[in-house]
Protein backbone atom coordinates (compact mmCIF):
# COMPACT_ATOMS: atom_id res chain seq x y z
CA UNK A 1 64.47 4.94 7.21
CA UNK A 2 66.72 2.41 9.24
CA UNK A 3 67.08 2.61 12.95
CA UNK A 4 70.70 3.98 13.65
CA UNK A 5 72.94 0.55 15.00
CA UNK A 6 74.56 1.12 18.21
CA UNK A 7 76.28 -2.59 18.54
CA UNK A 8 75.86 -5.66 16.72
CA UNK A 9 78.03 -8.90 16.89
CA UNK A 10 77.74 -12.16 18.76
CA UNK A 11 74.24 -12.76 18.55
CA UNK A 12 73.58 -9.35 19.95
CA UNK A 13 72.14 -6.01 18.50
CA UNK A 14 71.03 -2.54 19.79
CA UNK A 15 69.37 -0.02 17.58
CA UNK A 16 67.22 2.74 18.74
CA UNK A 17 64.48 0.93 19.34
CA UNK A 18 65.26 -2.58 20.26
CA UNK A 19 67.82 -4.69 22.70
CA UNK A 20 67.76 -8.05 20.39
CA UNK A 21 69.82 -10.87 21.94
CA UNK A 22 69.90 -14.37 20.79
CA UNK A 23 67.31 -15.84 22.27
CA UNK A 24 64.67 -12.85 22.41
CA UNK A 25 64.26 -8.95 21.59
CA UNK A 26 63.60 -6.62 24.46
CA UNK A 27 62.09 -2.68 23.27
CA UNK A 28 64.06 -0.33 25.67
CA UNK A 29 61.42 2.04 25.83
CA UNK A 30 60.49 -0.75 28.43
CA UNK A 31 64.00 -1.80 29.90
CA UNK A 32 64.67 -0.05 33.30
CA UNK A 33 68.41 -1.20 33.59
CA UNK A 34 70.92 -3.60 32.15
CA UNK A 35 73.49 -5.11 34.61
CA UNK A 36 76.56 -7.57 33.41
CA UNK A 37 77.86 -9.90 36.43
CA UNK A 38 80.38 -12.54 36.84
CA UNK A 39 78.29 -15.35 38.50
CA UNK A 40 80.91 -17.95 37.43
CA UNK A 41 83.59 -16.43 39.67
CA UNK A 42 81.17 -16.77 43.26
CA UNK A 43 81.73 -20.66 42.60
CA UNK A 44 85.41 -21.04 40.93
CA UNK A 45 87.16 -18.20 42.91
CA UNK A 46 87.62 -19.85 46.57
CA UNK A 47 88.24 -23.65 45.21
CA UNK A 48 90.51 -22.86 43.10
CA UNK A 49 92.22 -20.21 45.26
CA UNK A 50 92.15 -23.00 48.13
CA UNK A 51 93.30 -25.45 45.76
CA UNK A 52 96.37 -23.71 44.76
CA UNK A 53 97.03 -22.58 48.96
CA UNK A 54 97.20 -26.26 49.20
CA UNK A 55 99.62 -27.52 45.91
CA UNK A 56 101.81 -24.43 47.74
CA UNK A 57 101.30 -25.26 51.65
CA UNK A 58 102.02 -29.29 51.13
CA UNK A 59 104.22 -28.96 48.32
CA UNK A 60 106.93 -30.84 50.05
CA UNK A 61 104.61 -34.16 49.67
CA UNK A 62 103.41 -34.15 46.47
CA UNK A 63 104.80 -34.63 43.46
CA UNK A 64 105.63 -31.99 40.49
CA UNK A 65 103.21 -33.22 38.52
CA UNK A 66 100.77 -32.83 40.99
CA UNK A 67 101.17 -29.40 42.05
CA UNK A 68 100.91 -28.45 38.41
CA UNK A 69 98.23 -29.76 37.57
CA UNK A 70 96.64 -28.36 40.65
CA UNK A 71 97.91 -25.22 40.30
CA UNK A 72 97.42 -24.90 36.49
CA UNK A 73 93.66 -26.06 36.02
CA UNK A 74 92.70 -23.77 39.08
CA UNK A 75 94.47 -20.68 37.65
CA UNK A 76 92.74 -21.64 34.43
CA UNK A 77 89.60 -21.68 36.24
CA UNK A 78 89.89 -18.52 37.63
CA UNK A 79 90.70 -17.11 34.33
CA UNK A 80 87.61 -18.72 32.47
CA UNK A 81 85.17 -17.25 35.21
CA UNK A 82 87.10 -13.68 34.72
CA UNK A 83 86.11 -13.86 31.13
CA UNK A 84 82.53 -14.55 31.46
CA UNK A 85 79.70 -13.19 31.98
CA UNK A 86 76.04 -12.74 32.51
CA UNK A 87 74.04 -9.87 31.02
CA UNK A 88 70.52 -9.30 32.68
CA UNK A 89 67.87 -7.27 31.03
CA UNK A 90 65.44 -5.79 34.15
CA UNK A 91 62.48 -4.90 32.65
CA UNK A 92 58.71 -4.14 34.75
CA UNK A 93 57.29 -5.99 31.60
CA UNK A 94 58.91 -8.81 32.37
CA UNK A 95 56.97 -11.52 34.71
CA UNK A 96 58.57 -12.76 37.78
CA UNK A 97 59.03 -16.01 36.28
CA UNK A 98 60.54 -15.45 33.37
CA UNK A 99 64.41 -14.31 33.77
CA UNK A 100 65.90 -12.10 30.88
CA UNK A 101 69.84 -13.02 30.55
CA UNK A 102 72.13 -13.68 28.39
CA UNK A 103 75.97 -15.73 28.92
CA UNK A 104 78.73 -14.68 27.10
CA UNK A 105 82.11 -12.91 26.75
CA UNK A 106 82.36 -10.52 29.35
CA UNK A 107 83.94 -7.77 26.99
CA UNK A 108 81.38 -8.36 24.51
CA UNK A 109 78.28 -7.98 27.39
CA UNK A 110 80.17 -4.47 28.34
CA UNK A 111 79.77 -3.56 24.67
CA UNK A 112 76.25 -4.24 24.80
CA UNK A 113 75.51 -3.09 28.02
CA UNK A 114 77.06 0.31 27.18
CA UNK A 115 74.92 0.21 23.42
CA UNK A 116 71.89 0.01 25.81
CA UNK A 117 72.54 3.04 27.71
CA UNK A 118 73.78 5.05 24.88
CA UNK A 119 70.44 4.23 23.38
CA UNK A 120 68.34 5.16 26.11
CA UNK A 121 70.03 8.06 26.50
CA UNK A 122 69.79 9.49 23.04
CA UNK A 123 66.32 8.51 23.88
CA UNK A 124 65.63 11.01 26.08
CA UNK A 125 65.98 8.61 29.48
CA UNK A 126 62.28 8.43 30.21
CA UNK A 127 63.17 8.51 34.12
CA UNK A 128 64.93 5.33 33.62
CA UNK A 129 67.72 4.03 36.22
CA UNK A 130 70.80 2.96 34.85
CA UNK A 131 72.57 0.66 37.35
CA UNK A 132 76.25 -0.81 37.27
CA UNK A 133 76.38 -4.22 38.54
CA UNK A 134 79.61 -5.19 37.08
CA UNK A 135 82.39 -6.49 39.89
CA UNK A 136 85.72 -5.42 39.26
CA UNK A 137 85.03 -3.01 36.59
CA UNK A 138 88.28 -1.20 34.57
């Protein structure tokens, strides 16, 4: 009897029983939560909006080149970190050392982040918490 497939693509894939990611497999009997974050947009998101404050406050002085390339490669930036994501697996089996997470697409990490809780639910829920650590969720 196969385990029924809630997701699988990317390296990733949730069944009933099992959180596998590319690296390592997680049971979710023992998972307490699944969070997907944008750390990537913490560290792009004020240089690159203070980069493109600046092509537009001393645009007088530089040249066109210049304030597009300013102006495109932060906007590019801003749109890579939008589009990326981390996907962490919180787990009481897990030591304090060892950190469970996964980079990625950030639409694909949704995907499996909402696998994961369909699973556990259909499990029964066990008492787990489900928490939503996503910034600027749809």
């Amino acid at each position: 009897m196969s385990a029924h497939v809630y997701y699988r693509g990317g390296g990733f894939e949730v069944n009933e029983a099992l959180l596998k990611t590319p690296r390592k497999s997680y049971a979710l009997e023992r998972i307490e939560y699944v969070s997907v974050t944008r750390p990537l947009l913490l560290f792009t998101g004020p240089p690159a909006i203070g980069l493109i404050g600046f092509a537009l406050s001393f645009w007088r002085y530089l040249h066109w080149g210049e304030i597009l390339s300013l102006a495109g490669l932060s906007a590019a930036a801003l749109i890579l970190a939008t589009r990326v994501g981390t996907l962490r697996v919180h787990s009481l089996a897990l030591r304090d050392d060892e950190v469970a997470q996964s980079f990625g697409p950030i639409d694909r990490l949704r995907a499996v982040r909402g696998a994961v809780e369909a699973a556990m639910a259909r499990r029964g829920g066990n008492g787990l918490v489900l928490e939503q650590f996503d910034e600027g969720a749809s």
